[in-house]
PDB file of N, CA and C in Angstrom:
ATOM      1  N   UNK A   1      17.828 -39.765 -12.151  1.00  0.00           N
ATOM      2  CA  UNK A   1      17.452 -38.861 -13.203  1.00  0.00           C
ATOM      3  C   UNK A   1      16.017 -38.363 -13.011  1.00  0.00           C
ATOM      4  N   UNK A   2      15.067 -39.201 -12.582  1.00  0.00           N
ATOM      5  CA  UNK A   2      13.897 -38.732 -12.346  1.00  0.00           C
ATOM      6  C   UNK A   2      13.874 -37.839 -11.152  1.00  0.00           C
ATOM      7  N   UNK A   3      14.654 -37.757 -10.250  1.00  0.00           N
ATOM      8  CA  UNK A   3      14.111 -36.512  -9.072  1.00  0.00           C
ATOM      9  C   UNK A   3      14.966 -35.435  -9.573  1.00  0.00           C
ATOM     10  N   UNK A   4      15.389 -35.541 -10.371  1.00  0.00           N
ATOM     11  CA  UNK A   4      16.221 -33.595 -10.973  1.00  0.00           C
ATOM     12  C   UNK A   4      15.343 -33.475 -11.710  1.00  0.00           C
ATOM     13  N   UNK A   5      14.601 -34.362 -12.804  1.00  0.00           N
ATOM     14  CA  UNK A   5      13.389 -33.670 -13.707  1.00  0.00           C
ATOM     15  C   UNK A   5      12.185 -33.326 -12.579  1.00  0.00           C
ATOM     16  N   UNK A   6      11.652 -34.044 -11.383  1.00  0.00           N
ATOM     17  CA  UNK A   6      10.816 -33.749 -10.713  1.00  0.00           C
ATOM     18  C   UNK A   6      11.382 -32.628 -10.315  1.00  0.00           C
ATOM     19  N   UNK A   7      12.543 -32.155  -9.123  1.00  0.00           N
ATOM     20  CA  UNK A   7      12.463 -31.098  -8.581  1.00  0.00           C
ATOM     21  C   UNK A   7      12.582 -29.901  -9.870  1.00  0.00           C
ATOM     22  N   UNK A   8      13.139 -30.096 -11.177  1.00  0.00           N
ATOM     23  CA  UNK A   8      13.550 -28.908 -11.936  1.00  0.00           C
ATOM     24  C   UNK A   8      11.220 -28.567 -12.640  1.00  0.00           C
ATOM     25  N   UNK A   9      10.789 -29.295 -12.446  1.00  0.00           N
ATOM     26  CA  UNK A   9       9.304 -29.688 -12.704  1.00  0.00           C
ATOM     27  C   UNK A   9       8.643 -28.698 -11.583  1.00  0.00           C
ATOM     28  N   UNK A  10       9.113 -28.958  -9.959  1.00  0.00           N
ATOM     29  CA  UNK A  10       8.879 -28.149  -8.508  1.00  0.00           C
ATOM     30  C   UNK A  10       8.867 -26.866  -8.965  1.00  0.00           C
ATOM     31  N   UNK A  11      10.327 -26.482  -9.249  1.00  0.00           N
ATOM     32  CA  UNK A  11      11.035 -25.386  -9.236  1.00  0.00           C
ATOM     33  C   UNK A  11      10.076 -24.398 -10.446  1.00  0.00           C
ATOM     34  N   UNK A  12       9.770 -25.100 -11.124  1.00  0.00           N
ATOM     35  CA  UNK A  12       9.358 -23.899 -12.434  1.00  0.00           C
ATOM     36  C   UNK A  12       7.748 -24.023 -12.221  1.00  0.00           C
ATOM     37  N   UNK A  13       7.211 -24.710 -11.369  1.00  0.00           N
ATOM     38  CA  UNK A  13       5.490 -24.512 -11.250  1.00  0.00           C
ATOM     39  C   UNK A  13       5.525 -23.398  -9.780  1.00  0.00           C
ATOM     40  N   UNK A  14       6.737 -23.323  -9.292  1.00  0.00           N
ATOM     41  CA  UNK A  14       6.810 -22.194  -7.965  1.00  0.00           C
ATOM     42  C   UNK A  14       7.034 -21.176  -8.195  1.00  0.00           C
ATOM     43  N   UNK A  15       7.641 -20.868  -9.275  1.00  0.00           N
ATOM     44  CA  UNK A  15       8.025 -19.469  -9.799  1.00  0.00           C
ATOM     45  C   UNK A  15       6.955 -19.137 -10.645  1.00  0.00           C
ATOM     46  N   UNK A  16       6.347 -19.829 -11.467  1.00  0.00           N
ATOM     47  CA  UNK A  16       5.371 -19.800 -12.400  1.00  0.00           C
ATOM     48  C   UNK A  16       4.146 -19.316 -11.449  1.00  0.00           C
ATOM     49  N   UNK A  17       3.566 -20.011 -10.468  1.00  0.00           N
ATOM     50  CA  UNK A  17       2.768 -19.781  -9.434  1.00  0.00           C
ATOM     51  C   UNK A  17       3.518 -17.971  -8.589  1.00  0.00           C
ATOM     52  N   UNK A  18       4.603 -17.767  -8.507  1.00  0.00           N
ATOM     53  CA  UNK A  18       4.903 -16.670  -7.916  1.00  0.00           C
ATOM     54  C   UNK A  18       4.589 -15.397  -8.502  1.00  0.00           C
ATOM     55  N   UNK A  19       4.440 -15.577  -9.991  1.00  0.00           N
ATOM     56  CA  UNK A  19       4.856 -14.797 -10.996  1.00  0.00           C
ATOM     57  C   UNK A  19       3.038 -14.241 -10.828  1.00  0.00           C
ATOM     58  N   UNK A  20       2.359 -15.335 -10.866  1.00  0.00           N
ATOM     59  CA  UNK A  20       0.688 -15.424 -11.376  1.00  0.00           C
ATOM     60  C   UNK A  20       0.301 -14.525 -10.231  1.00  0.00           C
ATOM     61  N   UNK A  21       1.153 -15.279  -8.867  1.00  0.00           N
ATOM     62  CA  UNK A  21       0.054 -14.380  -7.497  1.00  0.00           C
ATOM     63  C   UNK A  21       1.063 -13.282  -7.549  1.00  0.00           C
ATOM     64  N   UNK A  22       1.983 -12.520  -8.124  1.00  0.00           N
ATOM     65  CA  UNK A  22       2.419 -11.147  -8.280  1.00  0.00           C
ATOM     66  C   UNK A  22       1.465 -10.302  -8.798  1.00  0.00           C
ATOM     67  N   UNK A  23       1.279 -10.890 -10.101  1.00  0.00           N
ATOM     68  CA  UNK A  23       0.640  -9.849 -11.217  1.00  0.00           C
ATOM     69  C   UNK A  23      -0.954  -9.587 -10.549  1.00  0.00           C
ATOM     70  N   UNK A  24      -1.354 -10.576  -9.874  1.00  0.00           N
ATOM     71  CA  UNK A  24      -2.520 -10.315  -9.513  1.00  0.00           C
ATOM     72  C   UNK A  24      -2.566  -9.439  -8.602  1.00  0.00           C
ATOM     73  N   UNK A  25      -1.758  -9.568  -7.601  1.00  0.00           N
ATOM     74  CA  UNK A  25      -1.905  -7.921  -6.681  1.00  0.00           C
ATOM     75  C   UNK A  25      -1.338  -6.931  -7.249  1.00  0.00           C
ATOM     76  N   UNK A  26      -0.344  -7.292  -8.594  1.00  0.00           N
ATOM     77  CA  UNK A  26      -0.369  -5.667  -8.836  1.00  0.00           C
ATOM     78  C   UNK A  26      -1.500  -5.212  -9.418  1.00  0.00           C
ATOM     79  N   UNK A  27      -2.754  -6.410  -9.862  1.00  0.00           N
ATOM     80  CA  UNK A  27      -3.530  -5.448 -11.004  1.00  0.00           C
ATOM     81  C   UNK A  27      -4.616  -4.961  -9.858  1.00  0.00           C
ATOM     82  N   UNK A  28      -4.495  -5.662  -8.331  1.00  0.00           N
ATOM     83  CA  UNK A  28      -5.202  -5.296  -7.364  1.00  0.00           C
ATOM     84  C   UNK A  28      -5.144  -3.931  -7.131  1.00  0.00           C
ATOM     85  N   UNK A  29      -3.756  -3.782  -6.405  1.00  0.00           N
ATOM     86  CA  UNK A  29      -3.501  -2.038  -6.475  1.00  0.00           C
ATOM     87  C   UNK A  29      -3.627  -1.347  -7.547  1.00  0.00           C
ATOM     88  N   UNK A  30      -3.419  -1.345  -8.839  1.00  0.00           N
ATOM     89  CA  UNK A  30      -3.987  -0.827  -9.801  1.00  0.00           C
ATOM     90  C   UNK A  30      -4.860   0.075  -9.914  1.00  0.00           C
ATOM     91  N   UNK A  31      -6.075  -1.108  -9.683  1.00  0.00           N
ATOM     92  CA  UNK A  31      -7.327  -0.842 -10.089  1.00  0.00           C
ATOM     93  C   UNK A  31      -7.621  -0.451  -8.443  1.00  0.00           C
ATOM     94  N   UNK A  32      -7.416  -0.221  -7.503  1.00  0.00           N
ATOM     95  CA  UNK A  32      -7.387   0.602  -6.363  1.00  0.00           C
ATOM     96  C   UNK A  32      -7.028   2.052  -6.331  1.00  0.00           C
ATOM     97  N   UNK A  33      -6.088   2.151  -6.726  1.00  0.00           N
ATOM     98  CA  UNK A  33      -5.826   3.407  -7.245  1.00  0.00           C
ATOM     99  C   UNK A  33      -6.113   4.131  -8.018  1.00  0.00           C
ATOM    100  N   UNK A  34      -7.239   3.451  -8.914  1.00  0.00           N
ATOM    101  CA  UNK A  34      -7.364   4.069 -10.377  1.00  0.00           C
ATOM    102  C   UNK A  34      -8.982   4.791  -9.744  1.00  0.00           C
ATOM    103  N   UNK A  35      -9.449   3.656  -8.715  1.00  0.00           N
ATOM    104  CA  UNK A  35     -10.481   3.707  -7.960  1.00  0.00           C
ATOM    105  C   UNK A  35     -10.236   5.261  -6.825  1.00  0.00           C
ATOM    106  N   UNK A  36      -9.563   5.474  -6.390  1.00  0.00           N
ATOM    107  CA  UNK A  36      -8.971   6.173  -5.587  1.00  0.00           C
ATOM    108  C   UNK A  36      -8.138   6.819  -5.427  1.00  0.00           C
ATOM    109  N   UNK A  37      -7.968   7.559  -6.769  1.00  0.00           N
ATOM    110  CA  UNK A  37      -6.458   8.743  -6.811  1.00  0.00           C
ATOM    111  C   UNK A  37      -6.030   9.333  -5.314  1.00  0.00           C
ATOM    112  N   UNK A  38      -4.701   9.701  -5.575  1.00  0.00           N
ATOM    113  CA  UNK A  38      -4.342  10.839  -4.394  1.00  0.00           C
ATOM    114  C   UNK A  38      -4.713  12.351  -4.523  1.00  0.00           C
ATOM    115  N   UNK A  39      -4.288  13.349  -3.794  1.00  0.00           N
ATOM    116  CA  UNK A  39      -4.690  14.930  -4.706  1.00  0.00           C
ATOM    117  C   UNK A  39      -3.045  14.832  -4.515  1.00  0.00           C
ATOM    118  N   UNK A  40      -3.204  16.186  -5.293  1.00  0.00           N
ATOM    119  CA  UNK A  40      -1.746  16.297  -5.188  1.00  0.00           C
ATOM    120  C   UNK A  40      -0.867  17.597  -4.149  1.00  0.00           C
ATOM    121  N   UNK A  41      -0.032  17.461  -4.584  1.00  0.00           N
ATOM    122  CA  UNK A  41       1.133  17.564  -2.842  1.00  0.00           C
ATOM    123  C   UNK A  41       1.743  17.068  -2.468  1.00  0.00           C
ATOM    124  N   UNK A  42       2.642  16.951  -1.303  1.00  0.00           N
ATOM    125  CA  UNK A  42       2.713  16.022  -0.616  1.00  0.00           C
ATOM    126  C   UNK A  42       2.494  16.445   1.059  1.00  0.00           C
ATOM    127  N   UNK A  43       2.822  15.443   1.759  1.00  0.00           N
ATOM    128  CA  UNK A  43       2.425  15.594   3.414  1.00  0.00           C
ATOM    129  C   UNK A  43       3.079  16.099   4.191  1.00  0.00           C
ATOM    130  N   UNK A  44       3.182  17.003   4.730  1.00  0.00           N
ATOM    131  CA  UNK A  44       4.141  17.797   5.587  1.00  0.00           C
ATOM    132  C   UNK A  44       4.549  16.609   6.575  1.00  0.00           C
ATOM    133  N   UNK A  45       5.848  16.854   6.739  1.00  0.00           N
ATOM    134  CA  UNK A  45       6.821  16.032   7.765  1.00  0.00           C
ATOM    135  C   UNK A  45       6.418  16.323   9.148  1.00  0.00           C
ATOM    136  N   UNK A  46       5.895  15.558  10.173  1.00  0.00           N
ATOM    137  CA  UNK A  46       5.538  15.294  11.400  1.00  0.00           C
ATOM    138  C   UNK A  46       7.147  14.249  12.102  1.00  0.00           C
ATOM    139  N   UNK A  47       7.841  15.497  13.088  1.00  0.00           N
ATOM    140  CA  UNK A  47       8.990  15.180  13.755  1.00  0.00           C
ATOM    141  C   UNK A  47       8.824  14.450  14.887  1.00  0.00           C
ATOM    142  N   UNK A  48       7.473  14.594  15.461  1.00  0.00           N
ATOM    143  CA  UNK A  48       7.660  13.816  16.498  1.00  0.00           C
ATOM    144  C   UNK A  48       5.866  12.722  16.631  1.00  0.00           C
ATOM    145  N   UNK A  49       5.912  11.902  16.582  1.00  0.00           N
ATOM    146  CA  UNK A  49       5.288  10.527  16.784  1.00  0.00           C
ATOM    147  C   UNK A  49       4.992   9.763  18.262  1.00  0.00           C
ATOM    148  N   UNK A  50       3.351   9.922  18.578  1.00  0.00           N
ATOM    149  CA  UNK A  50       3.003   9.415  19.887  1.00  0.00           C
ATOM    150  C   UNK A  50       3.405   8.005  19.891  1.00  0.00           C
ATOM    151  N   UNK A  51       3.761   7.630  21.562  1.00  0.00           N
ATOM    152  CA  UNK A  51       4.140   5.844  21.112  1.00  0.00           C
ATOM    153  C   UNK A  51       2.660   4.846  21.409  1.00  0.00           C
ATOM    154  N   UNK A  52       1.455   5.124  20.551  1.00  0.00           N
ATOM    155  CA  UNK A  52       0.167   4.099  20.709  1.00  0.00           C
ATOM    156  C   UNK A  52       0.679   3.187  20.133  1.00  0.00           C
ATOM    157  N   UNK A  53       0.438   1.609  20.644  1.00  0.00           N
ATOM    158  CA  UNK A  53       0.747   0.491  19.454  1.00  0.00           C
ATOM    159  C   UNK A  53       0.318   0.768  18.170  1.00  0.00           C
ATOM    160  N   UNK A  54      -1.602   1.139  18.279  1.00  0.00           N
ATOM    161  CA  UNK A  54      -2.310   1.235  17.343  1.00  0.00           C
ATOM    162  C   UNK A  54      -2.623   2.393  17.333  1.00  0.00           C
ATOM    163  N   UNK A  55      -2.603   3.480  16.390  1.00  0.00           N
ATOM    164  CA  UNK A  55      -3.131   4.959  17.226  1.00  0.00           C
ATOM    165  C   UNK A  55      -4.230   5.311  16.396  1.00  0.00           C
ATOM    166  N   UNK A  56      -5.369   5.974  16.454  1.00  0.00           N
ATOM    167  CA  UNK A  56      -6.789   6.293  15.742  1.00  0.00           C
ATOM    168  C   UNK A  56      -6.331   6.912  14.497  1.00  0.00           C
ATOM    169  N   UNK A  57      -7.255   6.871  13.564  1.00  0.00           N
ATOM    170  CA  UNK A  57      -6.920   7.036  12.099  1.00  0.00           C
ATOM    171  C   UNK A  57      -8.189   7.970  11.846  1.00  0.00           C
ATOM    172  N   UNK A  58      -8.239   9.178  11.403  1.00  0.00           N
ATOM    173  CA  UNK A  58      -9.271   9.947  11.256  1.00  0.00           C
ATOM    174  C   UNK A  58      -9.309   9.538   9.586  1.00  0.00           C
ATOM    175  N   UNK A  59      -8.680   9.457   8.902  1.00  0.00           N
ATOM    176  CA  UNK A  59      -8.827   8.663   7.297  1.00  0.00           C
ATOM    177  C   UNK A  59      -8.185   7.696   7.129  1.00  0.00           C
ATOM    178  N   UNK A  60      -8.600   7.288   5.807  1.00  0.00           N
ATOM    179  CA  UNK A  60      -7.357   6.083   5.447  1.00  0.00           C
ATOM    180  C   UNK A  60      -6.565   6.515   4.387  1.00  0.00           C
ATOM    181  N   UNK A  61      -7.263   7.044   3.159  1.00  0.00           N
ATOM    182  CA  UNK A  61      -6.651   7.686   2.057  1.00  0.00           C
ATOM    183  C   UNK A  61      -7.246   8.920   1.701  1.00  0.00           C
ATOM    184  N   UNK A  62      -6.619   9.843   0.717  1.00  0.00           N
ATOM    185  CA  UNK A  62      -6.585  11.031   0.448  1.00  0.00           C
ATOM    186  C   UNK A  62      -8.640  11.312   0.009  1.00  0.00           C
ATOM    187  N   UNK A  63      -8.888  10.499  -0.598  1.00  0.00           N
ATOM    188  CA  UNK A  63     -10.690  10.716  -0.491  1.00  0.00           C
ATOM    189  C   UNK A  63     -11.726  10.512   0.397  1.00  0.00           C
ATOM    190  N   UNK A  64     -10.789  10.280   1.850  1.00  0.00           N
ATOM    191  CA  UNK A  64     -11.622  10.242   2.908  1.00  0.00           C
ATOM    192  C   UNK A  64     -11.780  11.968   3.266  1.00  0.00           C
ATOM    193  N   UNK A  65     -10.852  12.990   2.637  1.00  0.00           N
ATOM    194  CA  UNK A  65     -10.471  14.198   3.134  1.00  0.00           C
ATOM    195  C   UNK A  65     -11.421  15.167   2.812  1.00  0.00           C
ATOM    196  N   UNK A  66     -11.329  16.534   3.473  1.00  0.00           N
ATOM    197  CA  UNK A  66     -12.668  17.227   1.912  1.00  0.00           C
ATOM    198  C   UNK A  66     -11.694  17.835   1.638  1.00  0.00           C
ATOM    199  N   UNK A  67     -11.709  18.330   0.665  1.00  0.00           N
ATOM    200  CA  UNK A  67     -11.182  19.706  -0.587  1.00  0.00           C
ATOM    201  C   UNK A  67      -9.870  19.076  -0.638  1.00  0.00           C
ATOM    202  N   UNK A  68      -8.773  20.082  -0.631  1.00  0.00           N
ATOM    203  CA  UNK A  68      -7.332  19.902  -0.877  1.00  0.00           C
ATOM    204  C   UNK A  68      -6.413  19.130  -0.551  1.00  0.00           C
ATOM    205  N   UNK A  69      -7.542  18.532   1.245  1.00  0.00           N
ATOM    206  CA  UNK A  69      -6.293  18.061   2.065  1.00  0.00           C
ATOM    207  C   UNK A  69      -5.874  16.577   2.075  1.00  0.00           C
ATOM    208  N   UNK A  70      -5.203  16.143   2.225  1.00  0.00           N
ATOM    209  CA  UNK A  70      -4.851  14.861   2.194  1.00  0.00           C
ATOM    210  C   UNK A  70      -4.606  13.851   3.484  1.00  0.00           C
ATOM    211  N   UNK A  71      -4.773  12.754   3.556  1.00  0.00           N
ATOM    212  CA  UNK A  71      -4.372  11.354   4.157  1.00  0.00           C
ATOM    213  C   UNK A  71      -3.319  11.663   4.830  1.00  0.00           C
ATOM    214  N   UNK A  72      -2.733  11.773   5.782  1.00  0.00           N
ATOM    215  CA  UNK A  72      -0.725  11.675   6.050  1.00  0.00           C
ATOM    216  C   UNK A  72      -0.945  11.661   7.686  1.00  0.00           C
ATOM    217  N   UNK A  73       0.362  10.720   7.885  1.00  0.00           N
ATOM    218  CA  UNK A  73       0.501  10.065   9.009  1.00  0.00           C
ATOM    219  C   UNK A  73       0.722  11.746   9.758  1.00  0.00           C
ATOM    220  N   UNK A  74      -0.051  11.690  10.814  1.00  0.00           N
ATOM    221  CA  UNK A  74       0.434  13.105  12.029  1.00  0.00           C
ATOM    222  C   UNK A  74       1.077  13.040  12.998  1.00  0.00           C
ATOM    223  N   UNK A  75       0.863  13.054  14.346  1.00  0.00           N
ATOM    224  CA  UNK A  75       1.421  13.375  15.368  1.00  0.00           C
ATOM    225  C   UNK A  75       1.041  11.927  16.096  1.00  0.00           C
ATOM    226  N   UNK A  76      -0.896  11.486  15.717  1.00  0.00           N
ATOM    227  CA  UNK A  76      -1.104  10.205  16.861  1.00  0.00           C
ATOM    228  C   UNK A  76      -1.668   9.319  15.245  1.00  0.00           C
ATOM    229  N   UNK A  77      -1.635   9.059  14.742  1.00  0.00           N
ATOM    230  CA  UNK A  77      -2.505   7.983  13.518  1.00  0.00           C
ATOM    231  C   UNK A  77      -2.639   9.167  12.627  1.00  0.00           C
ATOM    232  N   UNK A  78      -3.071   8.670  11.422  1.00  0.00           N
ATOM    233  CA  UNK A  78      -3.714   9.540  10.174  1.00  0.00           C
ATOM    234  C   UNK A  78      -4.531  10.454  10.209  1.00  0.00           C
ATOM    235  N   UNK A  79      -4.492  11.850   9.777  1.00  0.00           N
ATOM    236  CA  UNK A  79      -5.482  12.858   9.809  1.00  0.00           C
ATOM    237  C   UNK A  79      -5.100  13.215   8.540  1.00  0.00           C
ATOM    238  N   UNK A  80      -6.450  14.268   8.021  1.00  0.00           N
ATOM    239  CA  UNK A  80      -6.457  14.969   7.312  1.00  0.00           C
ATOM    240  C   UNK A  80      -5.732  16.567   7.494  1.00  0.00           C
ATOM    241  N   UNK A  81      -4.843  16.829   6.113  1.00  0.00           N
ATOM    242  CA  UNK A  81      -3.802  17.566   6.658  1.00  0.00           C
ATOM    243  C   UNK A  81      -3.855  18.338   4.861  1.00  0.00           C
ATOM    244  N   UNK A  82      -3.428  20.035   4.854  1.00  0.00           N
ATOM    245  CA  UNK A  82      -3.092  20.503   3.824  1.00  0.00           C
ATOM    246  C   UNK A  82      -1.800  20.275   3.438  1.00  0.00           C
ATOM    247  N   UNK A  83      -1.697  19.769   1.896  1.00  0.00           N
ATOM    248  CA  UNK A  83      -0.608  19.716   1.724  1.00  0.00           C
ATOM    249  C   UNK A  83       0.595  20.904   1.651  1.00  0.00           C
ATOM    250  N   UNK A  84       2.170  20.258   1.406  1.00  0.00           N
ATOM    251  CA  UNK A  84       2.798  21.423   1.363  1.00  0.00           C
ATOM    252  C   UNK A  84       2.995  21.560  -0.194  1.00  0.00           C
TER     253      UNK A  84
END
């Protein structure tokens, strides 16, 4: 009787613990985003993709860009690109 109350004891401090480190990265991205809107648009579709493992990233997100253009994966890594 005591190892079904221990494991049912396991079981609900793992989910309880799952639940805690969820909410915390969502309030991570959150407040990342709230930090860092997108503009709006979206990214024109790029059909064909160089094969670099890692390929150079001229931004990371849409406020690395100036004016209109946005973040979006291109042809070799991330560039700044007008939306459609």
């Amino acid at each position: 009787m005591k190892t079904t109350s221990f494991l049912v004891q396991m079981v609900v401090l793992l989910v309880l613990g799952t639940l805690v480190a969820q909410a915390a990265v969502l309030t991570v991205v959150a407040q990342d985003r709230a930090r860092h809107p997108s503009k709006h648009g979206f990214c024109p579709r790029v059909p064909i993709h160089c094969n670099v493992w890692n390929p150079p990233n001229q931004c990371w997100r849409d406020a690395h860009c100036p004016g209109a253009k946005k973040c979006c994966k291109g042809f070799c890594g991330k560039t700044c690109m007008n939306p459609r």
